[in-house]
PDB file of N, CA and C in Angstrom:
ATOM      1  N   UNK A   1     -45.906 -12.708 -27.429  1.00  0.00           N
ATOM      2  CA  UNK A   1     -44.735 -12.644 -26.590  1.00  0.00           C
ATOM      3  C   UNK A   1     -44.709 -13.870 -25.697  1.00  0.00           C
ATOM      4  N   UNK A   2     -43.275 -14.501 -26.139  1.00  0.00           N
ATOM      5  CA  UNK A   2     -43.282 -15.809 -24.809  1.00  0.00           C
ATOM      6  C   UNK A   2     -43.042 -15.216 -23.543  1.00  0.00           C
ATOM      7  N   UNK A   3     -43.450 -15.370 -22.568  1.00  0.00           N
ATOM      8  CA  UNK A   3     -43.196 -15.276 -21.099  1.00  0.00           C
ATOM      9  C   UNK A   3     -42.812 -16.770 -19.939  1.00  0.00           C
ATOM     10  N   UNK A   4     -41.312 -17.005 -20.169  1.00  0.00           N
ATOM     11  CA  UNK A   4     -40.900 -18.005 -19.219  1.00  0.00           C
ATOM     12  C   UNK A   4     -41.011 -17.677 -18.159  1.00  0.00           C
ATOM     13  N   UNK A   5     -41.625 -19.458 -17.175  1.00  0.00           N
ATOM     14  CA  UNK A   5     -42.051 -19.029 -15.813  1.00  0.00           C
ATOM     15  C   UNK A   5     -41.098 -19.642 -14.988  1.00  0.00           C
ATOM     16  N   UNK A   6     -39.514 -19.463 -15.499  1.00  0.00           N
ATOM     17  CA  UNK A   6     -38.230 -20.152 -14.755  1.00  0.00           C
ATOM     18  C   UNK A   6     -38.870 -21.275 -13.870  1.00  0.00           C
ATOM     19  N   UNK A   7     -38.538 -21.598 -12.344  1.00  0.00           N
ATOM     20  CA  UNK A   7     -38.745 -23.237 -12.050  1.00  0.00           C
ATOM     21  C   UNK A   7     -40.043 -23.492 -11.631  1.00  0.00           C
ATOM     22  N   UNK A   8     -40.787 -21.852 -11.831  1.00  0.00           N
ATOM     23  CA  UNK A   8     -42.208 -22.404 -11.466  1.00  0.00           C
ATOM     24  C   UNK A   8     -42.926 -23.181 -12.126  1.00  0.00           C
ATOM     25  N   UNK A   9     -42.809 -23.394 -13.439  1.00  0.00           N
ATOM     26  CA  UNK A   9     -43.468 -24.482 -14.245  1.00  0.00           C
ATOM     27  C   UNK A   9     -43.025 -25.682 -13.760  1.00  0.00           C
ATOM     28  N   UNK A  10     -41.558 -25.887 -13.175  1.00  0.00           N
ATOM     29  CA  UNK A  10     -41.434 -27.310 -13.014  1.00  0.00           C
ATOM     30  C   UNK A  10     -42.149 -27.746 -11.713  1.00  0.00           C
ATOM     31  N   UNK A  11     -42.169 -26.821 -10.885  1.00  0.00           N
ATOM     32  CA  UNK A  11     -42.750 -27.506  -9.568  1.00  0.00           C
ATOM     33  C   UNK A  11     -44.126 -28.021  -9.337  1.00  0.00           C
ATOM     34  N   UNK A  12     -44.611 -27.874 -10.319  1.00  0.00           N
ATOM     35  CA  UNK A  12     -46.028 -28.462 -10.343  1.00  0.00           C
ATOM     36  C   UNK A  12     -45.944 -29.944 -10.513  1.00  0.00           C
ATOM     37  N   UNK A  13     -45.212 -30.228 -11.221  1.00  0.00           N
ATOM     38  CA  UNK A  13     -44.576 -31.234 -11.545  1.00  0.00           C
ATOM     39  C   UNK A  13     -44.173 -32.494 -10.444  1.00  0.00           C
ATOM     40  N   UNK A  14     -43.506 -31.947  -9.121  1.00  0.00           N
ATOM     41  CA  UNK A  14     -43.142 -32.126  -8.078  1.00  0.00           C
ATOM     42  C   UNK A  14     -44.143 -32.813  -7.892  1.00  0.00           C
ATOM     43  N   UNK A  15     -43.848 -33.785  -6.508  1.00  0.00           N
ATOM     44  CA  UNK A  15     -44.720 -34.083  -5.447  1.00  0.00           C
ATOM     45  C   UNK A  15     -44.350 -33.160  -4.339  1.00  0.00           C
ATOM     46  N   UNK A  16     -45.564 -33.281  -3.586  1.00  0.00           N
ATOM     47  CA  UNK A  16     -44.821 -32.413  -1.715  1.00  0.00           C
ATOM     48  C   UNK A  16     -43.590 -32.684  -1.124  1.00  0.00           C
ATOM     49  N   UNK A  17     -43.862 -34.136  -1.067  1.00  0.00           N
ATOM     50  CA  UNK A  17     -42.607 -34.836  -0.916  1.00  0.00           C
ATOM     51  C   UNK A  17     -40.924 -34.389  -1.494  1.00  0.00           C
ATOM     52  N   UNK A  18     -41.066 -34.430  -2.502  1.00  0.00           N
ATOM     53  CA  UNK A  18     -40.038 -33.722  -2.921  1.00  0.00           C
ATOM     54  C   UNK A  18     -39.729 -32.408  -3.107  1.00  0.00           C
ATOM     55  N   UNK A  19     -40.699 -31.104  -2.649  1.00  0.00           N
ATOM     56  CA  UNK A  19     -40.255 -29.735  -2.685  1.00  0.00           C
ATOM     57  C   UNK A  19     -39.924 -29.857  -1.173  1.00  0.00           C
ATOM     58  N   UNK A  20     -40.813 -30.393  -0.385  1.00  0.00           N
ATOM     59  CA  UNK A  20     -40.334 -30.517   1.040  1.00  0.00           C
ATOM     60  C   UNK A  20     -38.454 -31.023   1.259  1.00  0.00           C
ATOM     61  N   UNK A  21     -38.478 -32.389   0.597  1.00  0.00           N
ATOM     62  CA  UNK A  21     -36.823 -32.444   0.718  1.00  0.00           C
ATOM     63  C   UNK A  21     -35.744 -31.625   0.257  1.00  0.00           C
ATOM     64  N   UNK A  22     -36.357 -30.883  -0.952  1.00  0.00           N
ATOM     65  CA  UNK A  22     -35.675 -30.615  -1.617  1.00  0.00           C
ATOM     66  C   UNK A  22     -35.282 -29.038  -0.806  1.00  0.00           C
ATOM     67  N   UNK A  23     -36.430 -28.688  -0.079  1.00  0.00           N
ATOM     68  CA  UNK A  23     -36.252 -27.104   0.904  1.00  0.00           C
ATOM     69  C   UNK A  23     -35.181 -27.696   2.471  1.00  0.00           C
ATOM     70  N   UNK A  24     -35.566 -28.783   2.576  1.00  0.00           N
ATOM     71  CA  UNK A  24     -34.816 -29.606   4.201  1.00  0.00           C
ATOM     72  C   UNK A  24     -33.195 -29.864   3.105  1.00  0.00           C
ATOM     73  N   UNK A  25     -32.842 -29.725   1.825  1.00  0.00           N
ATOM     74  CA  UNK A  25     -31.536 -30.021   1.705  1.00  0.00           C
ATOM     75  C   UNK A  25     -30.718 -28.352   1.808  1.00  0.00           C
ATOM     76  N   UNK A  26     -31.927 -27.882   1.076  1.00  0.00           N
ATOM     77  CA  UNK A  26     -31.136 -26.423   0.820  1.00  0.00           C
ATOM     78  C   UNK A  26     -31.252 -25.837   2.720  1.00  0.00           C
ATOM     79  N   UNK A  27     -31.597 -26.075   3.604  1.00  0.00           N
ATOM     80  CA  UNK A  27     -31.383 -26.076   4.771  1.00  0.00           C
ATOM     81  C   UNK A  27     -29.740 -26.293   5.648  1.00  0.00           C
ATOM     82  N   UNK A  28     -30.040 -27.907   5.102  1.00  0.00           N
ATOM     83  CA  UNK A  28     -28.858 -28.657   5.714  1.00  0.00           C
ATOM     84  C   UNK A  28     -27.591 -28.453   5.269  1.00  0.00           C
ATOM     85  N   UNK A  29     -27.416 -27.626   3.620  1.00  0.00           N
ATOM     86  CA  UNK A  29     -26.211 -27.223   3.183  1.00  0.00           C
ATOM     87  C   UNK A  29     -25.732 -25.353   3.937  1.00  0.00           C
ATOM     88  N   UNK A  30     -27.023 -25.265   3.964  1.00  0.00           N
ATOM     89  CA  UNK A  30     -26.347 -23.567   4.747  1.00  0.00           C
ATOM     90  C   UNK A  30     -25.500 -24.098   6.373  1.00  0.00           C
ATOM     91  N   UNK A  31     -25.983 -25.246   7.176  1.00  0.00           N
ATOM     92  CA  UNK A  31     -25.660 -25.280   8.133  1.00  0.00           C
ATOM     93  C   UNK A  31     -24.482 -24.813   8.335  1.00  0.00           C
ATOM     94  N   UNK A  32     -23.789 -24.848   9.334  1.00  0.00           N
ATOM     95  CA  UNK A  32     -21.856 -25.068   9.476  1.00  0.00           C
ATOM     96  C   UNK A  32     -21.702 -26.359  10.351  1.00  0.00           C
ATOM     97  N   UNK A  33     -20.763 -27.159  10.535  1.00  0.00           N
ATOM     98  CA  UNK A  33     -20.173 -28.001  11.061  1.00  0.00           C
ATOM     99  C   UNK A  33     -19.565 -26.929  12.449  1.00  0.00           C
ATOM    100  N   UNK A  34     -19.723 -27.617  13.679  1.00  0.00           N
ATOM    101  CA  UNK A  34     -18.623 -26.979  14.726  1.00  0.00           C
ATOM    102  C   UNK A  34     -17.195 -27.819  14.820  1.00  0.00           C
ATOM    103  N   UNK A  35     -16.404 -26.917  14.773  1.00  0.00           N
ATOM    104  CA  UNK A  35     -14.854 -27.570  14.786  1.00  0.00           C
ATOM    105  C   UNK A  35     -14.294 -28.646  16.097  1.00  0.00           C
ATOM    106  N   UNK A  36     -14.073 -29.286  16.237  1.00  0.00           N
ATOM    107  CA  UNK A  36     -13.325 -30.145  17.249  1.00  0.00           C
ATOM    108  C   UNK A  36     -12.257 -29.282  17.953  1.00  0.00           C
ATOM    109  N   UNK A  37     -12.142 -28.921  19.310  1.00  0.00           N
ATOM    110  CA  UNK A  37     -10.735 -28.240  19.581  1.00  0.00           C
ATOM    111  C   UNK A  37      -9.999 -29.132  20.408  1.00  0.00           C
ATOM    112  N   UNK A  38      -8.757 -29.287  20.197  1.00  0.00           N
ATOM    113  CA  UNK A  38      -7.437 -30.034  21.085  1.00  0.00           C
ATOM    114  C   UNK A  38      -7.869 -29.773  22.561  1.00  0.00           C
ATOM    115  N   UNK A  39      -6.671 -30.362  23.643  1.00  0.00           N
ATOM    116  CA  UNK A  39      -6.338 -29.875  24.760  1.00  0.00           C
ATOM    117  C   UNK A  39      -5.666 -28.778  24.952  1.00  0.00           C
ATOM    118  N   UNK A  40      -4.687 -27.806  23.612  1.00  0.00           N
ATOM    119  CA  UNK A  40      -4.202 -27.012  23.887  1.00  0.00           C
ATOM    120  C   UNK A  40      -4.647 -26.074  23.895  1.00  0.00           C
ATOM    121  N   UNK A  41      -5.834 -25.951  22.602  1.00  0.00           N
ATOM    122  CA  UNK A  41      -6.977 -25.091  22.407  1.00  0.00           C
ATOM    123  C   UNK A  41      -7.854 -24.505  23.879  1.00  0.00           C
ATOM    124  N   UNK A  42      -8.258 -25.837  24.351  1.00  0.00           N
ATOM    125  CA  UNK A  42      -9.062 -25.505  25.460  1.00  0.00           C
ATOM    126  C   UNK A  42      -8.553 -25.125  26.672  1.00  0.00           C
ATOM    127  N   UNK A  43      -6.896 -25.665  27.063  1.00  0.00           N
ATOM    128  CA  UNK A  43      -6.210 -25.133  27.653  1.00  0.00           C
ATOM    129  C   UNK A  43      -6.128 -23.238  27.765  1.00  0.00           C
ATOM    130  N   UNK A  44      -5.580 -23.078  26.517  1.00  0.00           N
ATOM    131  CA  UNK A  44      -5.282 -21.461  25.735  1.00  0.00           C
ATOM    132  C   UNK A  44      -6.597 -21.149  26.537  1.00  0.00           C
ATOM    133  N   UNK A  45      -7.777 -21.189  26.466  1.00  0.00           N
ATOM    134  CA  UNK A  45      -9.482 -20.181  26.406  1.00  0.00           C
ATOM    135  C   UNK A  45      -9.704 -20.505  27.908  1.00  0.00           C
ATOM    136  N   UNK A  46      -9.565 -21.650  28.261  1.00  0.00           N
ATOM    137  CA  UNK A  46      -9.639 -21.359  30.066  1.00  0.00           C
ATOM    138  C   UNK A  46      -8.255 -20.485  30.716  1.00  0.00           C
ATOM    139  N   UNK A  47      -7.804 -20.420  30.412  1.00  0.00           N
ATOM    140  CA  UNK A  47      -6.142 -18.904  30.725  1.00  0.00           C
ATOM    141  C   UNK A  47      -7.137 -17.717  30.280  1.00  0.00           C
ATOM    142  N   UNK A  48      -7.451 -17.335  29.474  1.00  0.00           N
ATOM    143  CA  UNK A  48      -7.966 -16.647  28.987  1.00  0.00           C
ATOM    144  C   UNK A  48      -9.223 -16.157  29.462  1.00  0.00           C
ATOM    145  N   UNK A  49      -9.825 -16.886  29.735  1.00  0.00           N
ATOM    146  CA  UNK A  49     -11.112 -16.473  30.576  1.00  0.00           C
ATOM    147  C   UNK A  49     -10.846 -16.154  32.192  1.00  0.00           C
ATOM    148  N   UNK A  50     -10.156 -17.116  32.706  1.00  0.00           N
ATOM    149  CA  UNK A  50      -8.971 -16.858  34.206  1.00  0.00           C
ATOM    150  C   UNK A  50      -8.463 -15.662  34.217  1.00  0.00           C
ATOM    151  N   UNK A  51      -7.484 -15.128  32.997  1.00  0.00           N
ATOM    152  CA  UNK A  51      -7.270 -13.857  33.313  1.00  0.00           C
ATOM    153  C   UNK A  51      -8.116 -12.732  33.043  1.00  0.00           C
ATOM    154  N   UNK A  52      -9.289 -12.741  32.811  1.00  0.00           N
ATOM    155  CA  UNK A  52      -9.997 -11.931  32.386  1.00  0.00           C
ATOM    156  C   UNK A  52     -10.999 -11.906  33.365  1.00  0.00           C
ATOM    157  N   UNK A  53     -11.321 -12.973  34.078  1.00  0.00           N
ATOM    158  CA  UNK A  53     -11.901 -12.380  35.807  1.00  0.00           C
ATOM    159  C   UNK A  53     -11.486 -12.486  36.454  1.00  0.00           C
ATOM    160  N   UNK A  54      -9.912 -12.219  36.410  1.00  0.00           N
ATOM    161  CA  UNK A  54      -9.377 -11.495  38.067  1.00  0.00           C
ATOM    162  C   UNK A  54      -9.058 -10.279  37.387  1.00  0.00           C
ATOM    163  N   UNK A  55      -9.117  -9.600  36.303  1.00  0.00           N
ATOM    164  CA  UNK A  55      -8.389  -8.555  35.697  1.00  0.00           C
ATOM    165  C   UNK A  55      -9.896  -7.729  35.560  1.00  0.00           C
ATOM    166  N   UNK A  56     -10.883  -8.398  35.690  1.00  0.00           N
ATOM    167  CA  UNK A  56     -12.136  -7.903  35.458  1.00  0.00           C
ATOM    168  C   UNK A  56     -11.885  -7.186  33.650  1.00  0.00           C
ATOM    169  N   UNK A  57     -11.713  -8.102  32.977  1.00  0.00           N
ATOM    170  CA  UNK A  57     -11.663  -7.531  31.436  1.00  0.00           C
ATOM    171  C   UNK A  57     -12.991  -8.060  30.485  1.00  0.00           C
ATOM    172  N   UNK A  58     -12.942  -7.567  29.480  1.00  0.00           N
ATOM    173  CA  UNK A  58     -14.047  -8.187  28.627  1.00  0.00           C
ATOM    174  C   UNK A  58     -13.568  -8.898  27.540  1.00  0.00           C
ATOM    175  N   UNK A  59     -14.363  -9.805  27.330  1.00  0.00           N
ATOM    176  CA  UNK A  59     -13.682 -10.954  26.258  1.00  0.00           C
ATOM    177  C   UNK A  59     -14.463 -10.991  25.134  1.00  0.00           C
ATOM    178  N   UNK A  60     -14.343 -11.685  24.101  1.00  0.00           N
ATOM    179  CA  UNK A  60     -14.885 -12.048  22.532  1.00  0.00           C
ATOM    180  C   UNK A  60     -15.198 -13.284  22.798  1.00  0.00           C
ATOM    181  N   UNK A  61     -16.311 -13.950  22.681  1.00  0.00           N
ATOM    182  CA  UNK A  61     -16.411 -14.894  22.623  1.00  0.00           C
ATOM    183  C   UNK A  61     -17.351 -15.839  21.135  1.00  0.00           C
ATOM    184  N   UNK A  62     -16.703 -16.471  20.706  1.00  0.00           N
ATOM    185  CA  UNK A  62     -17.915 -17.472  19.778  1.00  0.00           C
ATOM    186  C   UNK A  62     -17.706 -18.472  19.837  1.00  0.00           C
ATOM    187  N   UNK A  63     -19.074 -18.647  19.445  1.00  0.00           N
ATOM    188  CA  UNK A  63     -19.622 -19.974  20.192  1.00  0.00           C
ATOM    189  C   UNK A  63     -20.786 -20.663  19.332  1.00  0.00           C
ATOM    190  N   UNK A  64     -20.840 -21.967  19.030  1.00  0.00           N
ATOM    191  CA  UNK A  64     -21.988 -22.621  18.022  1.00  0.00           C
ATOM    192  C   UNK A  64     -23.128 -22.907  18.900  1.00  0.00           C
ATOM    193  N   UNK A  65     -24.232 -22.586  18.027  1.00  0.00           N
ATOM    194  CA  UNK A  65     -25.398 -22.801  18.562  1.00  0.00           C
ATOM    195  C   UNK A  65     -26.431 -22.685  17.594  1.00  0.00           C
ATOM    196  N   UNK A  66     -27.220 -24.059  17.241  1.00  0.00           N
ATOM    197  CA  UNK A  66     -27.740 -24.196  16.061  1.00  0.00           C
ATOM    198  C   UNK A  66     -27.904 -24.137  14.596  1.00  0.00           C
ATOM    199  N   UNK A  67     -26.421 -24.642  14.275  1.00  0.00           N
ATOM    200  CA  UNK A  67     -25.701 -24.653  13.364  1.00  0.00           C
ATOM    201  C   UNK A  67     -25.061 -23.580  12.611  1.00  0.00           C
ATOM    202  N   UNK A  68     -24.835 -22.443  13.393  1.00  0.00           N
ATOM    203  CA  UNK A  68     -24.196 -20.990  13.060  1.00  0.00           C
ATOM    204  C   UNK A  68     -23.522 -20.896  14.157  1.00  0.00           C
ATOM    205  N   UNK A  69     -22.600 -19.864  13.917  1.00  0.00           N
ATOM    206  CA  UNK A  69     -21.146 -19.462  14.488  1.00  0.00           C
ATOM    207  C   UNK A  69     -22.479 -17.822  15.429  1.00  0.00           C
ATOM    208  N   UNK A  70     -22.150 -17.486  16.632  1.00  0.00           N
ATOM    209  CA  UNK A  70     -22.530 -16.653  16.873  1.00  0.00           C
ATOM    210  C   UNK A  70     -21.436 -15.742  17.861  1.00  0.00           C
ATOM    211  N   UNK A  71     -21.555 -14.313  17.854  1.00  0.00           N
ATOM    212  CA  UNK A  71     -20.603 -13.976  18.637  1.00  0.00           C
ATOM    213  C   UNK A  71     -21.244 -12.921  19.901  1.00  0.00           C
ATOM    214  N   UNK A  72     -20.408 -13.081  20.962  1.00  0.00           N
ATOM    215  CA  UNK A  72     -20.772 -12.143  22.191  1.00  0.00           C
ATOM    216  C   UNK A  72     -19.706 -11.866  22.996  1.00  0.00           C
ATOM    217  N   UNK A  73     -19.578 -10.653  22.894  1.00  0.00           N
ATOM    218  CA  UNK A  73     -18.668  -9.865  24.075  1.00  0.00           C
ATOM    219  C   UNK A  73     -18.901  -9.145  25.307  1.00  0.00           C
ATOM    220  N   UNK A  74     -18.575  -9.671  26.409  1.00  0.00           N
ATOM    221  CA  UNK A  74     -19.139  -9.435  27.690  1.00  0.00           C
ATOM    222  C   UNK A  74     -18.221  -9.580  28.435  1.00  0.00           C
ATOM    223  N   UNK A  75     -18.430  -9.585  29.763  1.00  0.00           N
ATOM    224  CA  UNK A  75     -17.785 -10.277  31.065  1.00  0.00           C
ATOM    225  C   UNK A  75     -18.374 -11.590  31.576  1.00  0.00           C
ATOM    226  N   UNK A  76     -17.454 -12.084  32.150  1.00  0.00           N
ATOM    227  CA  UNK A  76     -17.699 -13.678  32.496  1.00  0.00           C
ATOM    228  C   UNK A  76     -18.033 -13.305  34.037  1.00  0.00           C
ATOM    229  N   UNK A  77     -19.096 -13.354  34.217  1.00  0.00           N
ATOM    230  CA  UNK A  77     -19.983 -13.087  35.478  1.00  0.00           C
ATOM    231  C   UNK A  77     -19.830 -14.603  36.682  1.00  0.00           C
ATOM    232  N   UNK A  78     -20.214 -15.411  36.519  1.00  0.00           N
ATOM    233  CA  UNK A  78     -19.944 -16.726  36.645  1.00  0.00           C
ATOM    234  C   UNK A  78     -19.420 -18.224  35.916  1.00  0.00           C
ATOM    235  N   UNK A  79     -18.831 -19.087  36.528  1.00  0.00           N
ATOM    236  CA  UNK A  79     -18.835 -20.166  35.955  1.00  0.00           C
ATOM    237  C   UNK A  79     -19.483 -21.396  37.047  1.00  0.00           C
ATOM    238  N   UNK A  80     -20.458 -22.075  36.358  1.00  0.00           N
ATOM    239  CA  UNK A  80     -21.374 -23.070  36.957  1.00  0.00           C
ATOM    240  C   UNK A  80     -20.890 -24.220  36.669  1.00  0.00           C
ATOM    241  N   UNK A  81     -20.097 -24.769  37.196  1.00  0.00           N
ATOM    242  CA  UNK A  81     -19.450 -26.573  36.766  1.00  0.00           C
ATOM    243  C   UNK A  81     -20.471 -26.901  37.436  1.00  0.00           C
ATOM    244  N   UNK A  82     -21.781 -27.187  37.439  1.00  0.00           N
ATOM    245  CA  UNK A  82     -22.439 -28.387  37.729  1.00  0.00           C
ATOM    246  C   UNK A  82     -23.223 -27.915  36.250  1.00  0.00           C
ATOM    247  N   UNK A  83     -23.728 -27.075  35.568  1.00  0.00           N
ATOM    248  CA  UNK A  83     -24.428 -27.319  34.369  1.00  0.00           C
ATOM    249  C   UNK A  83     -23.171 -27.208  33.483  1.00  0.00           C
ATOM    250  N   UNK A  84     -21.890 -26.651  33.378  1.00  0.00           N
ATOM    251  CA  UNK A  84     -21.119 -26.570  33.009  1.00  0.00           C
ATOM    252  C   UNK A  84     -21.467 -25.643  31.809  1.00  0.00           C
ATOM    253  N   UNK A  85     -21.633 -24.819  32.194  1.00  0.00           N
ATOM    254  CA  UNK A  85     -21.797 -23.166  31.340  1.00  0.00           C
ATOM    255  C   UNK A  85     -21.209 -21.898  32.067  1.00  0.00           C
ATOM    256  N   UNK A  86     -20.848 -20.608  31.296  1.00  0.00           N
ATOM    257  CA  UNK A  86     -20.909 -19.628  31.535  1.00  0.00           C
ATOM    258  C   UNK A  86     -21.785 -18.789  31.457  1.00  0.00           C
ATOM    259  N   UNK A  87     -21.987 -17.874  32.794  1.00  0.00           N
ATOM    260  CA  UNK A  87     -22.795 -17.001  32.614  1.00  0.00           C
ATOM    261  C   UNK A  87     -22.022 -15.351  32.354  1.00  0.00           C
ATOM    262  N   UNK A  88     -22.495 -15.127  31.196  1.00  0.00           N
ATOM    263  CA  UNK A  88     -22.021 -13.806  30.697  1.00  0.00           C
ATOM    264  C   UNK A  88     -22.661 -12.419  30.904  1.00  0.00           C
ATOM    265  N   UNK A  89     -22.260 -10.823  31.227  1.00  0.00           N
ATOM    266  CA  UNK A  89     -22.494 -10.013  31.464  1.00  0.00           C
ATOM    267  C   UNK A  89     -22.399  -9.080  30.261  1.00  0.00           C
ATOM    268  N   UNK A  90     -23.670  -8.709  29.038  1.00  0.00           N
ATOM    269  CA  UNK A  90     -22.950  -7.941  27.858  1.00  0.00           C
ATOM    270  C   UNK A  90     -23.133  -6.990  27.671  1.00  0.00           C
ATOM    271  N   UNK A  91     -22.863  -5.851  27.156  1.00  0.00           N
ATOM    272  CA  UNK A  91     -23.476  -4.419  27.217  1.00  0.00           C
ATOM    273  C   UNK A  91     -24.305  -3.873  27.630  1.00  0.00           C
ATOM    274  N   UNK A  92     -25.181  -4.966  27.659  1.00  0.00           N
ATOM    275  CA  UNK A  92     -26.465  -3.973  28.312  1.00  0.00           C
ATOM    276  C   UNK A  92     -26.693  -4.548  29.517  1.00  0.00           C
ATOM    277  N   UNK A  93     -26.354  -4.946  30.139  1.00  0.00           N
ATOM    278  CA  UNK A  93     -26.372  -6.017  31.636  1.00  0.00           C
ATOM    279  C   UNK A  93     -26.910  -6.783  31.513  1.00  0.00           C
ATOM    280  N   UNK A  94     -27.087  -7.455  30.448  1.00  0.00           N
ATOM    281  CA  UNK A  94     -27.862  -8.879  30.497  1.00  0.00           C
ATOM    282  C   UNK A  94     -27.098 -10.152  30.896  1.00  0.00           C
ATOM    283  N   UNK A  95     -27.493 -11.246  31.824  1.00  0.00           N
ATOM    284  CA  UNK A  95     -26.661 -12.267  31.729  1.00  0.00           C
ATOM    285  C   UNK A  95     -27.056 -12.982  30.952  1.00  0.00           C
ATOM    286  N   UNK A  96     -26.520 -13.623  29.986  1.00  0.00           N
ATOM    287  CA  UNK A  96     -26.307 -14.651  29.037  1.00  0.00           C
ATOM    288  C   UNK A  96     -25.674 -15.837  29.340  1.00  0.00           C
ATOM    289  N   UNK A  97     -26.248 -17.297  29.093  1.00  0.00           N
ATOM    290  CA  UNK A  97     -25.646 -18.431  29.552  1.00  0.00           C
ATOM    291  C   UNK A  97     -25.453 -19.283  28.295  1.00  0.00           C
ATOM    292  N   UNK A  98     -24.325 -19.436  28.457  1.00  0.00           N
ATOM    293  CA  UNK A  98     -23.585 -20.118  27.303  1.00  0.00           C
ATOM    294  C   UNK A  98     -22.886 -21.437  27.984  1.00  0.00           C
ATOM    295  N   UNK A  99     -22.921 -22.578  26.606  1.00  0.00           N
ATOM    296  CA  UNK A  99     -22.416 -23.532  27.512  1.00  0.00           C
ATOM    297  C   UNK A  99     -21.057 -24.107  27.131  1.00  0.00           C
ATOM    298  N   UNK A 100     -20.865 -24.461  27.943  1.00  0.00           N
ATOM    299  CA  UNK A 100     -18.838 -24.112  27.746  1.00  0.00           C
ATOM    300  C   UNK A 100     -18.617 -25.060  26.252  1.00  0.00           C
ATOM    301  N   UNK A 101     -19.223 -26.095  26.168  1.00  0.00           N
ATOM    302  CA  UNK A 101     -18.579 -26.674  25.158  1.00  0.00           C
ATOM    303  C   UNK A 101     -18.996 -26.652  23.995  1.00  0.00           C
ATOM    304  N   UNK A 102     -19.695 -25.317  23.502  1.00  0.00           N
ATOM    305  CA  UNK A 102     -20.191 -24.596  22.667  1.00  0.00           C
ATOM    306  C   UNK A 102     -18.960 -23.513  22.219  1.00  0.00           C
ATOM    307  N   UNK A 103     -18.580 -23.277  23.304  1.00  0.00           N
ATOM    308  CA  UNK A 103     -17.526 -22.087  23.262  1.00  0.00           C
ATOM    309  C   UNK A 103     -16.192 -22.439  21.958  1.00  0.00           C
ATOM    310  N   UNK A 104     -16.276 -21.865  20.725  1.00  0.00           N
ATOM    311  CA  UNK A 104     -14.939 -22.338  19.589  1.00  0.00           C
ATOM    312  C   UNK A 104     -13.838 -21.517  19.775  1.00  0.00           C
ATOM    313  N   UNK A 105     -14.021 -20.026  20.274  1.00  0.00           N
ATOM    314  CA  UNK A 105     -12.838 -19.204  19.969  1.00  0.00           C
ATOM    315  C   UNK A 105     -12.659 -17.897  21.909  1.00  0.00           C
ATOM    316  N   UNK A 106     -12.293 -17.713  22.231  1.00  0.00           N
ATOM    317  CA  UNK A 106     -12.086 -16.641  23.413  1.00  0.00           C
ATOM    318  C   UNK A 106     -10.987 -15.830  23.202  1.00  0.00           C
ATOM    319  N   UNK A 107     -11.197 -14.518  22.936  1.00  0.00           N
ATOM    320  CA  UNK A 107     -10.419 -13.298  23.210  1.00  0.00           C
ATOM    321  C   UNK A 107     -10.798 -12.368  23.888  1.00  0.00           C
ATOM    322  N   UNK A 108      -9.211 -11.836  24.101  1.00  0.00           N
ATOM    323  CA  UNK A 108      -9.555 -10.373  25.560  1.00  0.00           C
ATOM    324  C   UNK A 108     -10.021  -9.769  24.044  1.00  0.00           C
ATOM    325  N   UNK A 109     -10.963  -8.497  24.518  1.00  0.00           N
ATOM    326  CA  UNK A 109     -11.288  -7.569  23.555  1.00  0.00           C
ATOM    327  C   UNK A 109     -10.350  -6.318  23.914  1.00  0.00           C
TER     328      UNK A 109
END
């Protein structure tokens, strides 16, 4: 009975060098790109965050951070213009600090 050992036979084959690049490509293709947003964009999500702490509401927020899209819904507890982040309040009372120009998308929830 033949028994094929699919790409494990080839990797012997390999140098380090090249299973190493070849694992740092299949890396760099899962990444995501973060989107560029306009002035109107960023306009729209600061309204949005404005009305949502004087209304005391909770928002949707995502936001990139290490090459994935991540999401968190909370209250906007503070805003720090000298590090220029938000600090967020989320279900469980944790504050979370996010930094504004990370921020891609803001909705009231």
């Amino acid at each position: 009975m033949l028994r094929d050992r699919g790409a494990l036979k080839w990797t012997a084959m390999m140098l380090p060098e090249h299973v190493k690049a070849l694992r740092e490509f299949d890396r760099d293709q899962e990444k995501k790109v973060k989107p560029e947003l306009d002035e109107q964009q960023l306009q729209l999500m600061e309204e949005t965050i404005c009305e949502a702490m004087a209304n005391n509401l909770e928002l949707c927020f995502t936001y990139f951070e290490r090459g994935d899209f991540r999401l968190l819904i909370g209250k906007v507890h503070f805003i720090d213009s000298y590090k220029r982040e938000l600090r967020i309040v989320d279900f469980h009372e944790e504050v979370i600090r996010v930094k504004i120009m990370d921020i891609v998308d803001v909705k009231i929830r």
